[in-house]
N, C-alpha and C. Protein backbone atom coordinates (compact mmCIF):
# COMPACT_ATOMS: atom_id res chain seq x y z
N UNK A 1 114.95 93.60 107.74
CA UNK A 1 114.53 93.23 106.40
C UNK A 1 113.09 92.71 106.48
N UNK A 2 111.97 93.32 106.22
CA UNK A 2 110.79 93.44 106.43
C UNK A 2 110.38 92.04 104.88
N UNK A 3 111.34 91.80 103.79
CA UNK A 3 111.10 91.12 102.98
C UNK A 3 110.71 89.72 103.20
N UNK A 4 111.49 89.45 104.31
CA UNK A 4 111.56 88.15 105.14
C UNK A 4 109.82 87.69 106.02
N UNK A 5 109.29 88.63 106.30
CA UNK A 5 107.97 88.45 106.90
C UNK A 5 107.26 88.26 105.81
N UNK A 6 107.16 89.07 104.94
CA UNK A 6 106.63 89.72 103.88
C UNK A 6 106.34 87.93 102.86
N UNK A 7 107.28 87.39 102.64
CA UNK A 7 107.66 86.10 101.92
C UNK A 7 107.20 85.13 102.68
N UNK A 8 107.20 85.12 104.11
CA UNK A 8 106.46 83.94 105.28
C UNK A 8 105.18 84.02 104.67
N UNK A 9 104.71 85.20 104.96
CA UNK A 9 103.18 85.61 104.40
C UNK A 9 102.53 85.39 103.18
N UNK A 10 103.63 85.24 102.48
CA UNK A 10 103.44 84.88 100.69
C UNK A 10 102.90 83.48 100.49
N UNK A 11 103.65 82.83 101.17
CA UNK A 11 103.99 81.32 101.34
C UNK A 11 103.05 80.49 101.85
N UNK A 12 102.02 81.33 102.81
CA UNK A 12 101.16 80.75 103.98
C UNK A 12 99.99 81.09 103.25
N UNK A 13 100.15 82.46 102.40
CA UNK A 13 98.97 81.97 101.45
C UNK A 13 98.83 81.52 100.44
N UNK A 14 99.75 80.75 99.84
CA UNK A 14 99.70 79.46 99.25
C UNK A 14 99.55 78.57 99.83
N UNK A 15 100.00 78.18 101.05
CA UNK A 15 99.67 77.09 101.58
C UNK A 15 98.42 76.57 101.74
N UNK A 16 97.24 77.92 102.17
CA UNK A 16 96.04 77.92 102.50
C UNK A 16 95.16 78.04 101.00
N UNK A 17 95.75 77.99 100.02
CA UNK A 17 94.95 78.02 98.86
C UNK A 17 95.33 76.91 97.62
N UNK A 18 96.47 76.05 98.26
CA UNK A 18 96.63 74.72 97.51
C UNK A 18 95.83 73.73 98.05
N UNK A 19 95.15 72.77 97.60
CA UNK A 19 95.34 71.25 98.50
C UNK A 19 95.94 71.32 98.90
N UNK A 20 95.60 70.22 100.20
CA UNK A 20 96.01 69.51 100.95
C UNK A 20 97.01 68.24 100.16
N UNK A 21 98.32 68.06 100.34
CA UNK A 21 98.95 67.06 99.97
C UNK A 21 99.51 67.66 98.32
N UNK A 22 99.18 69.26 97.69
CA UNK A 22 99.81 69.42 96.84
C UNK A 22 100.69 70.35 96.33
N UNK A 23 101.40 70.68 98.28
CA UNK A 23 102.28 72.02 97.64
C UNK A 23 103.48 71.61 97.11
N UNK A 24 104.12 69.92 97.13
CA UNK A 24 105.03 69.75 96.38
C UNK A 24 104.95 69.78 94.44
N UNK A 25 103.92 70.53 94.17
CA UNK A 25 103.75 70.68 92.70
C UNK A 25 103.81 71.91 92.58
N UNK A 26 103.42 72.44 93.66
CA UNK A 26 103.63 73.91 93.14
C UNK A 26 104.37 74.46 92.30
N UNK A 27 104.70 74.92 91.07
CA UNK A 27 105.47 75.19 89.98
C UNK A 27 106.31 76.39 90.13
N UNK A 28 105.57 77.68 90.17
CA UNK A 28 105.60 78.78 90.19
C UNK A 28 104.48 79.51 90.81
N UNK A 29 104.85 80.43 91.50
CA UNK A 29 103.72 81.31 91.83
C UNK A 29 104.15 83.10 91.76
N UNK A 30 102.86 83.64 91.19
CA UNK A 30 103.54 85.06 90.08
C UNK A 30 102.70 85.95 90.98
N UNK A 31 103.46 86.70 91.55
CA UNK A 31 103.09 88.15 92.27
C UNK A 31 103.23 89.23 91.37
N UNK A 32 102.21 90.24 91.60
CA UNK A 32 102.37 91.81 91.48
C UNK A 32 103.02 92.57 92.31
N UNK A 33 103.90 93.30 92.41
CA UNK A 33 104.46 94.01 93.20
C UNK A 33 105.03 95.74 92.74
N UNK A 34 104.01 96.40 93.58
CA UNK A 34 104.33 97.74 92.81
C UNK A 34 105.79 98.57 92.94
N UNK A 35 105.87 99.36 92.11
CA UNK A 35 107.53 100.12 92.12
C UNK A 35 107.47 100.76 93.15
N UNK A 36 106.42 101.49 93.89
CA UNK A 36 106.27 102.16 95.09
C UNK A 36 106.03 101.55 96.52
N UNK A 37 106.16 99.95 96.15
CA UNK A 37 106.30 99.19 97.03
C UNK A 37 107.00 99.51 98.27
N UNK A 38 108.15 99.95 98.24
CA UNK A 38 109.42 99.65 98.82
C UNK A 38 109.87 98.67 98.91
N UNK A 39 109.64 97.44 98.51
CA UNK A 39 109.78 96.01 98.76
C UNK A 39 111.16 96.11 97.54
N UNK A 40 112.49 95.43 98.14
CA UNK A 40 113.45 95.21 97.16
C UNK A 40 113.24 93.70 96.25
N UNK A 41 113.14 94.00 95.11
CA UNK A 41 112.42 92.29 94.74
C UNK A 41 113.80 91.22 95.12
N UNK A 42 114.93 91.48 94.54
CA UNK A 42 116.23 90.73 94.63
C UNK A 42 116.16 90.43 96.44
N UNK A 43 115.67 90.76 97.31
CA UNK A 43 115.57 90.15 98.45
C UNK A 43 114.32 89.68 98.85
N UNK A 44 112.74 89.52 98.10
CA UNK A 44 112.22 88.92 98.37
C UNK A 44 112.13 87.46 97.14
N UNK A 45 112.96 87.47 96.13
CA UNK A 45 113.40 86.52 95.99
C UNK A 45 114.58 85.87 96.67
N UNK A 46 114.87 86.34 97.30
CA UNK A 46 116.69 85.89 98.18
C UNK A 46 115.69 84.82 99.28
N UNK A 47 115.07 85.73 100.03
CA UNK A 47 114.51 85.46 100.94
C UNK A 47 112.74 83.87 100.46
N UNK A 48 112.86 83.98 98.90
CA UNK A 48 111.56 82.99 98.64
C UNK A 48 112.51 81.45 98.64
N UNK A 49 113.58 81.86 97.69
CA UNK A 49 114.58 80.41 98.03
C UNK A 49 115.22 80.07 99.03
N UNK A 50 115.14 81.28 99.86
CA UNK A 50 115.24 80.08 101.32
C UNK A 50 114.49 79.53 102.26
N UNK A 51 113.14 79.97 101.98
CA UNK A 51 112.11 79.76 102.69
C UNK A 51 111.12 78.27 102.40
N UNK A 52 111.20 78.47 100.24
CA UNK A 52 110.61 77.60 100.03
C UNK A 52 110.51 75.91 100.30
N UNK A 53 111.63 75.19 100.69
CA UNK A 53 111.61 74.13 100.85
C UNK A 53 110.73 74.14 102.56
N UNK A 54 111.04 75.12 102.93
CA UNK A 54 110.67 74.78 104.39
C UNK A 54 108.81 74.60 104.28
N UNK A 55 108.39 75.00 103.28
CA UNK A 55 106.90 75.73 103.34
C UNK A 55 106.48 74.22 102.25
N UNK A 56 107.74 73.25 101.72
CA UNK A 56 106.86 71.61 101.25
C UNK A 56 106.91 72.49 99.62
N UNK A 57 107.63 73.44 99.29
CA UNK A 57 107.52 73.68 97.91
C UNK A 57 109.01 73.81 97.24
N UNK A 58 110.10 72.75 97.30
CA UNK A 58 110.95 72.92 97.24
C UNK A 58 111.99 73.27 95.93
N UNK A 59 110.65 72.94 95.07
CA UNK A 59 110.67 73.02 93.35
C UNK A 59 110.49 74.31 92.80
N UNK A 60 109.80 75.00 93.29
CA UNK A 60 108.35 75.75 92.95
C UNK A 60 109.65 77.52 92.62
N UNK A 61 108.81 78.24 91.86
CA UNK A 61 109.89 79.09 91.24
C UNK A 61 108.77 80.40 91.79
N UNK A 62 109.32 81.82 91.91
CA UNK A 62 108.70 82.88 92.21
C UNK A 62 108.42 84.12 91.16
N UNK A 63 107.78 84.82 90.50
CA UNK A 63 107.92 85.36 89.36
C UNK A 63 107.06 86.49 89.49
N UNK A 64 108.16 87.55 89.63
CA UNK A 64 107.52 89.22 89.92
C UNK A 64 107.42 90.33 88.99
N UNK A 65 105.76 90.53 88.65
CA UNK A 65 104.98 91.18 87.82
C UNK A 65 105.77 92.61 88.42
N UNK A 66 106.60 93.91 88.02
CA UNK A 66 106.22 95.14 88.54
C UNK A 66 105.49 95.50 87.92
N UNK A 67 104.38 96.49 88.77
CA UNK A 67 103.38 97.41 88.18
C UNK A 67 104.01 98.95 88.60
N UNK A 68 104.18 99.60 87.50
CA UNK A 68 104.82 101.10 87.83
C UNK A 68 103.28 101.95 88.41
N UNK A 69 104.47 102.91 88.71
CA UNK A 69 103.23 104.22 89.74
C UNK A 69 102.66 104.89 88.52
N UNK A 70 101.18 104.82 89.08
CA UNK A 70 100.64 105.93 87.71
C UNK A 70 99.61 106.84 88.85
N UNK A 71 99.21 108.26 88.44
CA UNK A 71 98.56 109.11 89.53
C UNK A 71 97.46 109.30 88.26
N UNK A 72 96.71 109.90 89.28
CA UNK A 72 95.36 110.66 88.39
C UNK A 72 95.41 111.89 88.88
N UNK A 73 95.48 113.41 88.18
CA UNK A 73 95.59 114.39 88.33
C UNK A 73 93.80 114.94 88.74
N UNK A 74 94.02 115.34 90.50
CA UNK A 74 92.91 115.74 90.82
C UNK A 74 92.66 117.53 89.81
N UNK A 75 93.37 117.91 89.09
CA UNK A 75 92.78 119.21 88.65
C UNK A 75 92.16 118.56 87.21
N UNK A 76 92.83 118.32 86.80
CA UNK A 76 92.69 118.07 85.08
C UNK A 76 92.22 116.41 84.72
N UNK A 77 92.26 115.50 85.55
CA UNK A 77 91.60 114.10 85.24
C UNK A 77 93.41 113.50 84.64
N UNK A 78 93.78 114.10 83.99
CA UNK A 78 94.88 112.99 83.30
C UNK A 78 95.66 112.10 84.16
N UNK A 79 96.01 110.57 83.50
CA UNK A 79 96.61 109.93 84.46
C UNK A 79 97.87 110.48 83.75
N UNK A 80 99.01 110.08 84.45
CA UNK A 80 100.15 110.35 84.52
C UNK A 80 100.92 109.22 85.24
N UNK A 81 102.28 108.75 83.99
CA UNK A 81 103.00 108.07 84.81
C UNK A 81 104.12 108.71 86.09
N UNK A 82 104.46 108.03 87.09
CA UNK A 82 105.34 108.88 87.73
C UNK A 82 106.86 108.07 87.93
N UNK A 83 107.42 109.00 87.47
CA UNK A 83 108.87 108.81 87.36
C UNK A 83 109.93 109.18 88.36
N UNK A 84 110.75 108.67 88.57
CA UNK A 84 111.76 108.95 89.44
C UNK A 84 110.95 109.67 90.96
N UNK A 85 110.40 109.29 91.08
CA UNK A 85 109.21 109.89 92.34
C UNK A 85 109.33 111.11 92.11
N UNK A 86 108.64 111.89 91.12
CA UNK A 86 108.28 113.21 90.87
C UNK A 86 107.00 113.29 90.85
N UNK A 87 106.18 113.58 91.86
CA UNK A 87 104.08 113.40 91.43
C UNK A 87 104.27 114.45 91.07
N UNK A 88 104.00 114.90 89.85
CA UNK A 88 103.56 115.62 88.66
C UNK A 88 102.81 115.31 87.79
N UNK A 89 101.90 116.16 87.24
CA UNK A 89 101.25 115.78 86.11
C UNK A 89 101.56 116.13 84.90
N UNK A 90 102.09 115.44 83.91
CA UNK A 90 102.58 115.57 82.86
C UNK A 90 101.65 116.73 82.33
N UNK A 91 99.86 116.56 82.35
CA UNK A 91 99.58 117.36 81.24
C UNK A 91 99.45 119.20 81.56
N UNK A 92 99.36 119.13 83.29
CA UNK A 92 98.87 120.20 83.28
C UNK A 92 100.02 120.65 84.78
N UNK A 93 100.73 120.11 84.79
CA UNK A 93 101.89 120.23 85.84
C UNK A 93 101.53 120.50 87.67
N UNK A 94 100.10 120.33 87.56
CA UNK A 94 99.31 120.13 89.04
C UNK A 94 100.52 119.10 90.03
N UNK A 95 100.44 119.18 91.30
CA UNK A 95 100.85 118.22 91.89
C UNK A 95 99.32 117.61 93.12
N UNK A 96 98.71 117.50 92.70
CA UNK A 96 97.58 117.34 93.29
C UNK A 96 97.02 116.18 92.53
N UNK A 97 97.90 115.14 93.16
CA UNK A 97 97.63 113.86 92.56
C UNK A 97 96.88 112.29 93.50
N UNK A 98 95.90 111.45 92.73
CA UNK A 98 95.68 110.35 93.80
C UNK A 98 96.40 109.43 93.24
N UNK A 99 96.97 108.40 93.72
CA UNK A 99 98.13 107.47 93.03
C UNK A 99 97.21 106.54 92.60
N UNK A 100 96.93 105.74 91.75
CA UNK A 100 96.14 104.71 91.05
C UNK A 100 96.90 102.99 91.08
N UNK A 101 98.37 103.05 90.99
CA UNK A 101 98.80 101.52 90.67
C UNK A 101 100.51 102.14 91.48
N UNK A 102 100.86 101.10 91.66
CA UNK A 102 102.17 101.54 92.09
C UNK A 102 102.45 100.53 93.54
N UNK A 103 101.56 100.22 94.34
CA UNK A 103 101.47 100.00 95.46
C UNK A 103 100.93 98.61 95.74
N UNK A 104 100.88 98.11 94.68
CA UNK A 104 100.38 96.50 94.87
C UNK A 104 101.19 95.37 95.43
N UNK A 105 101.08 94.55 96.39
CA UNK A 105 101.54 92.88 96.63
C UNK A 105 100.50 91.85 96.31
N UNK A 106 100.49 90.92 95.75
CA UNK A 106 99.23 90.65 95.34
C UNK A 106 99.86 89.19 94.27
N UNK A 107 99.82 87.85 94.73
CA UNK A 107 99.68 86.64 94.55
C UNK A 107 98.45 86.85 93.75
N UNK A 108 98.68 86.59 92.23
CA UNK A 108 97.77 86.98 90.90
C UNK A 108 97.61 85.05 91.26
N UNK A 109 99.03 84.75 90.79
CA UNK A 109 98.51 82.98 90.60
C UNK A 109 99.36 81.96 91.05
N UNK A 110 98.86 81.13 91.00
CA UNK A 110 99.77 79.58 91.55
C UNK A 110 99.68 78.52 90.50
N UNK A 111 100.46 78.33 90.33
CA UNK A 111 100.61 77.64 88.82
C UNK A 111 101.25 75.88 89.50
N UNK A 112 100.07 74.65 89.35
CA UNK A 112 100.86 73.66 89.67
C UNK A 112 101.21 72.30 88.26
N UNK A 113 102.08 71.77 88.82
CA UNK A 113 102.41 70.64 87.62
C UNK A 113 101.49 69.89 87.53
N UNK A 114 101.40 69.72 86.34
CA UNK A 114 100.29 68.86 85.49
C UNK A 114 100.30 67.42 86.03
């Protein structure tokens, strides 16, 4: 379960981007995580509540943005969403696609108590 590293790593960069003396406020902190991730979210939240007390944030809640896959069709320019992992292009049915969003991990913010 690669989610488990994945969440150490989450954690450590919060650690390194709160004060000193204020990760017990930490509230929430809101990730992007793309659909093409492979990342299962229900286990990198499984894996954030058991980690968090250890990391001095024992309050603190996890909150996951998905960003779906969208391609840009190298023949015709159109983006295109992609569904059920079909790279196709809706407008012109090319499969000659560069993927644009889909693939993000990405700690947007850290939200602490007032």
């Amino acid at each position: 379960m690669h989610e488990l590293s994945i969440t150490q790593e989450i954690l450590e960069i919060v650690t390194k981007a709160v004060p000193a003396g204020q990760l017990g406020l930490v509230r929430e902190i809101r990730l992007k995580i793309g659909e093409e991730g492979h990342l299962l979210p229900e286990s990198l939240l499984f894996c954030f509540e058991a980690l968090k007390a250890d990391f001095g944030m024992p309050e603190s809640k996890m909150e996951l943005i998905r960003v779906p896959v969208t391609a840009e069709c190298k023949s015709c320019g159109a983006v295109s969403p992609i569904v059920n992992q079909i790279y196709q292009c809706v407008s012109c049915k090319g499969t000659s696609l560069k993927v644009l969003t889909g693939n993000e991990l990405q700690v947007t913010e850290i939200l602490l108590e007032d």
